[in-house]
C-alpha atoms as a PDB file:
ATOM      1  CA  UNK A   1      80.723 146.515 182.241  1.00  0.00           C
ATOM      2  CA  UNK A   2      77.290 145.483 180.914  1.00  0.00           C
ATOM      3  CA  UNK A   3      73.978 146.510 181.661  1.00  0.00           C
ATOM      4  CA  UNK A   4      70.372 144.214 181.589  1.00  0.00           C
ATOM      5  CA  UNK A   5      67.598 146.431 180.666  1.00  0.00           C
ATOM      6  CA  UNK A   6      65.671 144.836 183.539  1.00  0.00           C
ATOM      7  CA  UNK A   7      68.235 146.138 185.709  1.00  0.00           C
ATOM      8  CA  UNK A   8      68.490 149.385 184.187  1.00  0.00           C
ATOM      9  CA  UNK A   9      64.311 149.338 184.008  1.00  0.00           C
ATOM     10  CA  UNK A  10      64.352 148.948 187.805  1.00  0.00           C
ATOM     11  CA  UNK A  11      67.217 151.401 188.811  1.00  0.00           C
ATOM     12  CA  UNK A  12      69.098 148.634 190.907  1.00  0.00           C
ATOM     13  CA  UNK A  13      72.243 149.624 191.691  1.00  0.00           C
ATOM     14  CA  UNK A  14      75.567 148.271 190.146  1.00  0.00           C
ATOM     15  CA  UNK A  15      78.788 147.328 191.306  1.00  0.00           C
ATOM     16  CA  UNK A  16      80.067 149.177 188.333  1.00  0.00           C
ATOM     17  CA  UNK A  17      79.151 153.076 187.814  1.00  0.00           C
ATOM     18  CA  UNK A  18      77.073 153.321 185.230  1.00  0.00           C
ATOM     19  CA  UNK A  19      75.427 156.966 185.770  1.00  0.00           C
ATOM     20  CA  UNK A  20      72.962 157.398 182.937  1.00  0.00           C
ATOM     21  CA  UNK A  21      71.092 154.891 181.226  1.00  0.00           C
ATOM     22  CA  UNK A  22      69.493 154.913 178.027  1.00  0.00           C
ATOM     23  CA  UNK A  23      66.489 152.967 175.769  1.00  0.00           C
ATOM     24  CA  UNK A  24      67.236 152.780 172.526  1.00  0.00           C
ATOM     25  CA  UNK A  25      64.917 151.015 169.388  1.00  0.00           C
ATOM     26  CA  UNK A  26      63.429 151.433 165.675  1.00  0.00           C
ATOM     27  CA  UNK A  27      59.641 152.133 165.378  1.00  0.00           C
ATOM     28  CA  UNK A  28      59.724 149.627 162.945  1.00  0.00           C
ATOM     29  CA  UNK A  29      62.222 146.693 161.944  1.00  0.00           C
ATOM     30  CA  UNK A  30      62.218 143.359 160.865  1.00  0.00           C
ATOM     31  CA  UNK A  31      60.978 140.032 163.272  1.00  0.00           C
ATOM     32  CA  UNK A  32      64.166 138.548 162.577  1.00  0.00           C
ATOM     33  CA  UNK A  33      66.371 141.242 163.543  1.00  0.00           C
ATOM     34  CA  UNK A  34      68.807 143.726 161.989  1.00  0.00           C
ATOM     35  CA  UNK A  35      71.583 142.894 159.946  1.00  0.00           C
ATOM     36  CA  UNK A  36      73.671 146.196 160.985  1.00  0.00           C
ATOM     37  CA  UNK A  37      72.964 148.591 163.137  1.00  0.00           C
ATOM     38  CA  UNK A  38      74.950 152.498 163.687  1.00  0.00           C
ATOM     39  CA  UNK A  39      75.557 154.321 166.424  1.00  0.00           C
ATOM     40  CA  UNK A  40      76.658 158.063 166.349  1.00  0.00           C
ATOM     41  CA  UNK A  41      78.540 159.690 169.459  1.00  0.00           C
ATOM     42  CA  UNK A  42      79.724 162.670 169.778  1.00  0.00           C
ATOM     43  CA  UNK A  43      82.189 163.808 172.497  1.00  0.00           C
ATOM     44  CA  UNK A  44      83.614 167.247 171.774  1.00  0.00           C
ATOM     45  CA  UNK A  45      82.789 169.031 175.191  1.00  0.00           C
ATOM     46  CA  UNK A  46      84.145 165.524 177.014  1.00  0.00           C
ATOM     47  CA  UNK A  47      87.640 166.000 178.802  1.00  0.00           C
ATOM     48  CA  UNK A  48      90.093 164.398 177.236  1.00  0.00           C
ATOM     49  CA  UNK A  49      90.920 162.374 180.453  1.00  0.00           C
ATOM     50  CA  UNK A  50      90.955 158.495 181.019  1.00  0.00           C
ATOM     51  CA  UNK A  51      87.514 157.341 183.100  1.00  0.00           C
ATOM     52  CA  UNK A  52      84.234 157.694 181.283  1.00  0.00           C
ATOM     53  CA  UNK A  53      82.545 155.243 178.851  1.00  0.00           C
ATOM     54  CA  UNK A  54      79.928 156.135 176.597  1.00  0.00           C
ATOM     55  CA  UNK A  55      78.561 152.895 175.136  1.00  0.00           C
ATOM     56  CA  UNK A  56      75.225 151.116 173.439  1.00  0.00           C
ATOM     57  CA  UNK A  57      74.476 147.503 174.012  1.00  0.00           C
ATOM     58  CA  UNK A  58      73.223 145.439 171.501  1.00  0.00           C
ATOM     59  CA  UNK A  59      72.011 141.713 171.483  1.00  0.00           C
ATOM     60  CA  UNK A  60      71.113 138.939 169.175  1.00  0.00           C
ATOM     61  CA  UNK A  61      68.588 136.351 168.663  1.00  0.00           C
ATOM     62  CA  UNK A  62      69.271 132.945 170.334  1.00  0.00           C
ATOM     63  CA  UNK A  63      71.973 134.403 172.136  1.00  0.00           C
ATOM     64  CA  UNK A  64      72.115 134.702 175.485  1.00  0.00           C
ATOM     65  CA  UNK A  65      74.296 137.771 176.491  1.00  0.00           C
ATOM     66  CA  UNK A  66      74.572 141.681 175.229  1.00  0.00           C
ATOM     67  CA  UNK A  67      77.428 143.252 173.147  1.00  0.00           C
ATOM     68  CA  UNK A  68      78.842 146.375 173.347  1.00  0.00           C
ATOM     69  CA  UNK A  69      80.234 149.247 171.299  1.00  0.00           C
ATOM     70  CA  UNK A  70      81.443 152.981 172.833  1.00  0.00           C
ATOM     71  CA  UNK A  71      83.802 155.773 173.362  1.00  0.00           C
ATOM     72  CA  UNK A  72      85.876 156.838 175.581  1.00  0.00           C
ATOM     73  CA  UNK A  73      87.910 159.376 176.104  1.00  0.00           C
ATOM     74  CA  UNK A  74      91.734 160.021 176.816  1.00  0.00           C
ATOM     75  CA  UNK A  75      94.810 162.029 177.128  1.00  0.00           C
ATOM     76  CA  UNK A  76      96.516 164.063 173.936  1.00  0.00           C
ATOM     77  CA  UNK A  77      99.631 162.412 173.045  1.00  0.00           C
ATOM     78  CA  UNK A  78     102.295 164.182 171.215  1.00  0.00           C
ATOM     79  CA  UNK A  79      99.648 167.323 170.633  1.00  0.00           C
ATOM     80  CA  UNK A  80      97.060 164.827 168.995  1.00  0.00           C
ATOM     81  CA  UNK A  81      93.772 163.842 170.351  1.00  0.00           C
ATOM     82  CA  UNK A  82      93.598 160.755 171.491  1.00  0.00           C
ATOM     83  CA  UNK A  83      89.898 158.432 170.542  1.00  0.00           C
ATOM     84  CA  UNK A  84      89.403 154.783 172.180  1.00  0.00           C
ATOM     85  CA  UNK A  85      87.044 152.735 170.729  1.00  0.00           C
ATOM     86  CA  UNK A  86      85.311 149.195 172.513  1.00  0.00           C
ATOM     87  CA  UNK A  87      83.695 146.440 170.833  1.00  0.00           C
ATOM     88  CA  UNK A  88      82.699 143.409 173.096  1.00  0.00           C
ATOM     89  CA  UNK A  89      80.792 140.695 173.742  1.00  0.00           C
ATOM     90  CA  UNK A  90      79.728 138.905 176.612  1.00  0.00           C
ATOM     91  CA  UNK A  91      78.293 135.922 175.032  1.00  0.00           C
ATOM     92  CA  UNK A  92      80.112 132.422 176.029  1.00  0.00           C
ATOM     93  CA  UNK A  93      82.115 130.541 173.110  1.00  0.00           C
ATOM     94  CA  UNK A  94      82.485 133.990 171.027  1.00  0.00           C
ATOM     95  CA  UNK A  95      85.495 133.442 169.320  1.00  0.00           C
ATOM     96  CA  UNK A  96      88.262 135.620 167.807  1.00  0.00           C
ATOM     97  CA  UNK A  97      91.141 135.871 165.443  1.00  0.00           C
ATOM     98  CA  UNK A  98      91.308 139.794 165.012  1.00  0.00           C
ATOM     99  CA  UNK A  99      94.768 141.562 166.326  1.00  0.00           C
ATOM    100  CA  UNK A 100      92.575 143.830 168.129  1.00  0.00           C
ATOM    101  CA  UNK A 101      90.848 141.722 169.790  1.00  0.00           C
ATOM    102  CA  UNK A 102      91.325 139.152 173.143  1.00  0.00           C
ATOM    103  CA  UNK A 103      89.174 136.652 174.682  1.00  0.00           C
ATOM    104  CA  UNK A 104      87.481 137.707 178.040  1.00  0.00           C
ATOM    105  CA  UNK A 105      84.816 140.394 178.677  1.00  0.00           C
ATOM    106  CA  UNK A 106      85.244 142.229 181.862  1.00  0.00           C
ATOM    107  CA  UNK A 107      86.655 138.846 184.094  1.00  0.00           C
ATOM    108  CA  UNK A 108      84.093 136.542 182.080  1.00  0.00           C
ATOM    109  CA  UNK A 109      83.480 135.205 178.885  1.00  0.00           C
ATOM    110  CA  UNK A 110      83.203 136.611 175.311  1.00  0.00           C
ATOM    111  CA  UNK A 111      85.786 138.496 173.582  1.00  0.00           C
ATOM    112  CA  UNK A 112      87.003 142.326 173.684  1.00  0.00           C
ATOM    113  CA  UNK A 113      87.934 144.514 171.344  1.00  0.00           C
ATOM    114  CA  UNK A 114      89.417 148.191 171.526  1.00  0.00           C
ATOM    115  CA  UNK A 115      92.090 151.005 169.149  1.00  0.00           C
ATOM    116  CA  UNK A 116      92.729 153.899 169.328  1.00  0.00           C
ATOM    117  CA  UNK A 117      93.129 156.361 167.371  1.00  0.00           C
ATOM    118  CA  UNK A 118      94.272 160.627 166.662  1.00  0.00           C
ATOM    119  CA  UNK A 119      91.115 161.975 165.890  1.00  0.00           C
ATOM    120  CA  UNK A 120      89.094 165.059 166.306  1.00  0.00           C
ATOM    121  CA  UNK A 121      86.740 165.648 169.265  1.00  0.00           C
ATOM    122  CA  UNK A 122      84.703 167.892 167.639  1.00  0.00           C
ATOM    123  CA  UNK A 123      84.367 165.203 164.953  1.00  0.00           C
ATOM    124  CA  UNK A 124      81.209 163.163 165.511  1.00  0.00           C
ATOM    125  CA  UNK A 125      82.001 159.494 165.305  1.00  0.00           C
ATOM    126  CA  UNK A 126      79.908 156.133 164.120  1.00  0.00           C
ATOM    127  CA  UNK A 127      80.171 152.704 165.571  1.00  0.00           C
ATOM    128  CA  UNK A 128      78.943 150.449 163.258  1.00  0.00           C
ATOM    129  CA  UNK A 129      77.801 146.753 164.827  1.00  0.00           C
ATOM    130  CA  UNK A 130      77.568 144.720 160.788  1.00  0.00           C
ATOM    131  CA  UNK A 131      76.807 141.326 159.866  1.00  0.00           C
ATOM    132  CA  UNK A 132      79.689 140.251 157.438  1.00  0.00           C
ATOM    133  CA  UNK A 133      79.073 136.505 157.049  1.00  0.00           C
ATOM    134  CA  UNK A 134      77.462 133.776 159.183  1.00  0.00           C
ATOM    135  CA  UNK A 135      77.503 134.757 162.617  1.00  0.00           C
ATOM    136  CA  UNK A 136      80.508 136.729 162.163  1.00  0.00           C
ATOM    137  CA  UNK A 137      80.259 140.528 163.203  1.00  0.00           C
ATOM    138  CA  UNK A 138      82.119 143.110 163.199  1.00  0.00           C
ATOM    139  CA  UNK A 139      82.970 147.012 164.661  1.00  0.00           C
ATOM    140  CA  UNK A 140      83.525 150.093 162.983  1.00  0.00           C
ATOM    141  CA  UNK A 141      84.601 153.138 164.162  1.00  0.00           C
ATOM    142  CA  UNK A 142      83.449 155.869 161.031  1.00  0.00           C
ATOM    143  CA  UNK A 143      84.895 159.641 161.345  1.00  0.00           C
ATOM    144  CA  UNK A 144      81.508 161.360 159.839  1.00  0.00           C
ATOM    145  CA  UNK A 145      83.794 164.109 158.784  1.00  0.00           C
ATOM    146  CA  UNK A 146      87.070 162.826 157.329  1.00  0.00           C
ATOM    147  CA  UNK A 147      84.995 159.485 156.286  1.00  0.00           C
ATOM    148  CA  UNK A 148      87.922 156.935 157.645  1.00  0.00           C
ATOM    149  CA  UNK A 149      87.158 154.100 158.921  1.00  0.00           C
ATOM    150  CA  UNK A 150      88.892 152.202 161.637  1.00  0.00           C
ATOM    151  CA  UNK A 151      88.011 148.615 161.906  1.00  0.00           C
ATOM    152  CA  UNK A 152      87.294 147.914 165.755  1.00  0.00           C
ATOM    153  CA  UNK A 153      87.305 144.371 165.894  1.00  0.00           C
ATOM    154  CA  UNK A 154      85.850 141.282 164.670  1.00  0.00           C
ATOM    155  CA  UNK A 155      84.256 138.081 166.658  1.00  0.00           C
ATOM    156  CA  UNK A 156      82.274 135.236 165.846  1.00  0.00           C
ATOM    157  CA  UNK A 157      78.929 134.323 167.684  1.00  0.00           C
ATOM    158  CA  UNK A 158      78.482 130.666 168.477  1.00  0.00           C
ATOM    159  CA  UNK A 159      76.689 128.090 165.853  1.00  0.00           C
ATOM    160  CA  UNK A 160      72.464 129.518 166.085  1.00  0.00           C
ATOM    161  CA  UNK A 161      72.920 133.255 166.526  1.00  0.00           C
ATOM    162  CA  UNK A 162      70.881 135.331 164.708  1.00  0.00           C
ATOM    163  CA  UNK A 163      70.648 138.804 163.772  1.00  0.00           C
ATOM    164  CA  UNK A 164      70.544 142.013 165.930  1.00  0.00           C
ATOM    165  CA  UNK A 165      67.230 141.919 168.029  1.00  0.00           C
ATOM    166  CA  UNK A 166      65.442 145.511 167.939  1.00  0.00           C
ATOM    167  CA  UNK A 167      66.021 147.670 171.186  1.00  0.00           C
ATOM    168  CA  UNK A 168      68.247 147.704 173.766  1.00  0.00           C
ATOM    169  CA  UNK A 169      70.394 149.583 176.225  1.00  0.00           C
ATOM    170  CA  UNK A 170      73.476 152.152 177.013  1.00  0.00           C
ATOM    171  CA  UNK A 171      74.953 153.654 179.839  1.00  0.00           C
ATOM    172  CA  UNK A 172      77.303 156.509 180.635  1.00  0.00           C
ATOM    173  CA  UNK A 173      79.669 154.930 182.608  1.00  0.00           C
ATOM    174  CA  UNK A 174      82.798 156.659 184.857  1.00  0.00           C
ATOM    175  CA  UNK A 175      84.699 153.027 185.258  1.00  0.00           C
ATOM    176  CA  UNK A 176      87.594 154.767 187.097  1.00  0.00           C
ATOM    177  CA  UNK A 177      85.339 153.935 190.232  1.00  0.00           C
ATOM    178  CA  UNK A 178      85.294 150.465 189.458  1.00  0.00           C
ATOM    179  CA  UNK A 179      88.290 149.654 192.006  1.00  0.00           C
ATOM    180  CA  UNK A 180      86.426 147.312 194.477  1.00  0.00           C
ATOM    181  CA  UNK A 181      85.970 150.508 196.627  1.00  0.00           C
ATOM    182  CA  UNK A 182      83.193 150.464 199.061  1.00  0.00           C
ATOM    183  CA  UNK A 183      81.909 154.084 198.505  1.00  0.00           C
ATOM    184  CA  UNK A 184      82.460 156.796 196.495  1.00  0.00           C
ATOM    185  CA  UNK A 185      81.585 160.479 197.097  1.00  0.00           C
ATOM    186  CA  UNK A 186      79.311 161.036 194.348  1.00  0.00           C
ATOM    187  CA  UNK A 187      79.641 164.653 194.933  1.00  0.00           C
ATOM    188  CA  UNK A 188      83.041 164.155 193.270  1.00  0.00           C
ATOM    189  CA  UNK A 189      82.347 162.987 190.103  1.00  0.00           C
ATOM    190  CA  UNK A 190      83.911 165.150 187.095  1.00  0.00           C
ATOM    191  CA  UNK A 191      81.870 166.928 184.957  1.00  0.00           C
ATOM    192  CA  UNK A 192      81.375 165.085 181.487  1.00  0.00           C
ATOM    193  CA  UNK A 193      79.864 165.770 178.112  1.00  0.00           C
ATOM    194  CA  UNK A 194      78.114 164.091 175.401  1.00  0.00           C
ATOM    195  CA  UNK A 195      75.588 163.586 172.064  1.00  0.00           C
ATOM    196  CA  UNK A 196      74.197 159.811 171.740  1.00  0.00           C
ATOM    197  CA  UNK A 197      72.626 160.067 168.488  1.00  0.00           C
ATOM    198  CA  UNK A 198      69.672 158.155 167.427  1.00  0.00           C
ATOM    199  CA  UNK A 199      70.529 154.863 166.029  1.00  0.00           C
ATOM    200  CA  UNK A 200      70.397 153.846 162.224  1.00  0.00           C
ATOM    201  CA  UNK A 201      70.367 150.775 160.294  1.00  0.00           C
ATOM    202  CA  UNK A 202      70.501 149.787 155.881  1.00  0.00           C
ATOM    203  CA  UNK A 203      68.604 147.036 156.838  1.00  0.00           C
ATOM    204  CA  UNK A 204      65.492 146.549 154.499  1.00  0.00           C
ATOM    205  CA  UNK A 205      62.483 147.281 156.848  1.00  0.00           C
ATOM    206  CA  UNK A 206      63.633 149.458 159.604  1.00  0.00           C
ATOM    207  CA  UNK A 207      62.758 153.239 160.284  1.00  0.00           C
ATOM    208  CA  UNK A 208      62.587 155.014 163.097  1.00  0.00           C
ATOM    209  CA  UNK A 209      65.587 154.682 165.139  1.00  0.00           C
ATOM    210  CA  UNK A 210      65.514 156.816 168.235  1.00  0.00           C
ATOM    211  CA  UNK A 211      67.026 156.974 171.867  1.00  0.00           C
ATOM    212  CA  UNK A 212      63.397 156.869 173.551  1.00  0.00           C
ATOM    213  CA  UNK A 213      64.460 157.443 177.511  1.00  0.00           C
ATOM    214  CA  UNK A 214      67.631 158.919 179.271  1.00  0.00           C
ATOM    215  CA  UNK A 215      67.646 158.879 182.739  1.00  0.00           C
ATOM    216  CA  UNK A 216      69.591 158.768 186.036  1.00  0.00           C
ATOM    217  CA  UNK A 217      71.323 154.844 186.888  1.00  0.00           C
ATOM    218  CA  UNK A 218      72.966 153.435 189.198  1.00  0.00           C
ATOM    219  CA  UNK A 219      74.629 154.334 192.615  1.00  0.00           C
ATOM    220  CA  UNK A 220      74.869 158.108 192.288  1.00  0.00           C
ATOM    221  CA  UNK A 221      71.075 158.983 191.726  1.00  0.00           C
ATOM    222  CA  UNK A 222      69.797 161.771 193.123  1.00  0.00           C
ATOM    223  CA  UNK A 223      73.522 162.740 194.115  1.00  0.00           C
ATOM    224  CA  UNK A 224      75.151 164.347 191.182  1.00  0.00           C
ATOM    225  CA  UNK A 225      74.533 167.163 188.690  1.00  0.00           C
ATOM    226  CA  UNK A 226      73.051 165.731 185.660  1.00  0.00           C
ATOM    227  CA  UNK A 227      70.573 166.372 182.838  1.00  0.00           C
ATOM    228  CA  UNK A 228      69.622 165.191 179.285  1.00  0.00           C
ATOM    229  CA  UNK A 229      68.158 167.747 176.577  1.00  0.00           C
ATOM    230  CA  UNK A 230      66.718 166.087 173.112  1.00  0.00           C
ATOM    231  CA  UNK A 231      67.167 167.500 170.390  1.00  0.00           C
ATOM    232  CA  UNK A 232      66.017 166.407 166.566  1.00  0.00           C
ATOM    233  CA  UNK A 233      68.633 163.857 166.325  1.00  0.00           C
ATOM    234  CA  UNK A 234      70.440 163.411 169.570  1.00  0.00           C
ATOM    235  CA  UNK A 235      70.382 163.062 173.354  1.00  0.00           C
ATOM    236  CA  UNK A 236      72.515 165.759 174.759  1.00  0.00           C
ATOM    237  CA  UNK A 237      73.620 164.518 178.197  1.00  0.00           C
ATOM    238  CA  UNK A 238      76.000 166.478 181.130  1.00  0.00           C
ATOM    239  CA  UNK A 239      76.566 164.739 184.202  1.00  0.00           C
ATOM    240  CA  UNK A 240      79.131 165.606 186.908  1.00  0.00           C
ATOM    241  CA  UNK A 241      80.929 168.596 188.524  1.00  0.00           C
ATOM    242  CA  UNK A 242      83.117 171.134 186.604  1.00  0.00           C
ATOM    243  CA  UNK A 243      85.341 172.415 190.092  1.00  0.00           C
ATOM    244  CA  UNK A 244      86.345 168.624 190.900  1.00  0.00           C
END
């Protein structure tokens, strides 16, 4: 799914389930935009069931549509822990030669990418969005302990794009409720876990990255168990029931 921060701004609801948005930006950064940007999840106290999403957008200059990168969780497999990884975008005439990669973005345009891999829960993970030529980009997933990295995915913007414009959006998102049902009982919802870290970026001229706002989106607010404590580095956010 993807999120507009006007949408998110306003609280209108979404076909999709996205629970819990988030603003994210650097106090300071270049005009032109960022040439790489990092964004740390953790998802230890998450179960390790298929359904939630827990992603930052990103977009560019002179481009129309948002990217994505995330986590999400899912089942052990042969007594290892299982971590998916996403790296999208949304943008028309993205292209893509990766092996991890495929065109479409959620039944439109753009190009998705996703692995998986055995990992560590407890392990907190970076997804690093980095320019590597032209309007090339490409996703990292970084184990912060082990120090492997797992290349996501790679697409190419169309001819114009620029660099990563400063600020944008995320989302906690329980997509197993994105069947084309008319209702859900929000009451329902299982109980989730996670850390969204404040971003970072090596580009020359930016400081300051921080989540800024976390706060209820979507269909369900009002209706389900949720709150967001901030810490020094991190957004720690619970949402959902524990007996469901």
């Amino acid at each position: 799914m993807k999120l507009t921060a006007a949408a998110l701004l306003a609280c209108v609801p979404s076909v999709a389930f996205a629970l819990i948005g988030n603003d994210w930006r650097f106090a300071s950064a270049p005009a032109d935009g960022l040439n790489d940007v990092t964004f740390p999840f953790n998802i230890a106290k998450a179960p390790h069931k298929a359904g939630y999403y827990f992603a930052q957008q990103f977009n560019f200059h002179n481009v129309k549509e948002v990217g994505y990168t995330g986590l999400q969780p899912r089942p052990d497999s042969r007594g290892n822990e299982v971590v998916h990884a996403a790296f999208s975008s949304f943008q028309g005439g993205t292209t893509t030669n990766h092996p991890n990669c495929h065109t479409g973005a959620d039944g439109g345009p753009g190009v998705s990418c996703a692995v998986d891999i055995f990992g560590n829960y407890t392990h907190t993970y970076n997804l690093e969005v980095k320019n590597v030529r032209g309007t090339t980009w490409r996703g990292t997933l970084i184990d912060t302990v082990t120090r492997k990295a797992t290349v996501v995915g790679e697409w190419t913007l169309p001819a114009g794009a620029g660099k990563i414009v400063n600020g944008q959006v995320g989302f906690v998102e329980y997509y197993t409720w994105n069947d084309g049902k008319p209702a859900h009982d929000c009451r329902t919802l299982p109980f989730t876990q996670a850390k969204f870290y404040n971003p970072k970026s090596k580009t020359k001229g930016s400081s300051g990255g921080a989540i800024t706002k976390v706060y209820e989106y979507g269909l369900c607010i009002g209706k389900v168990k949720f709150s967001a404590t901030q810490l020094s580095k991190n957004q720690n956010i619970r949402v959902g029931y524990k007996n469901v």
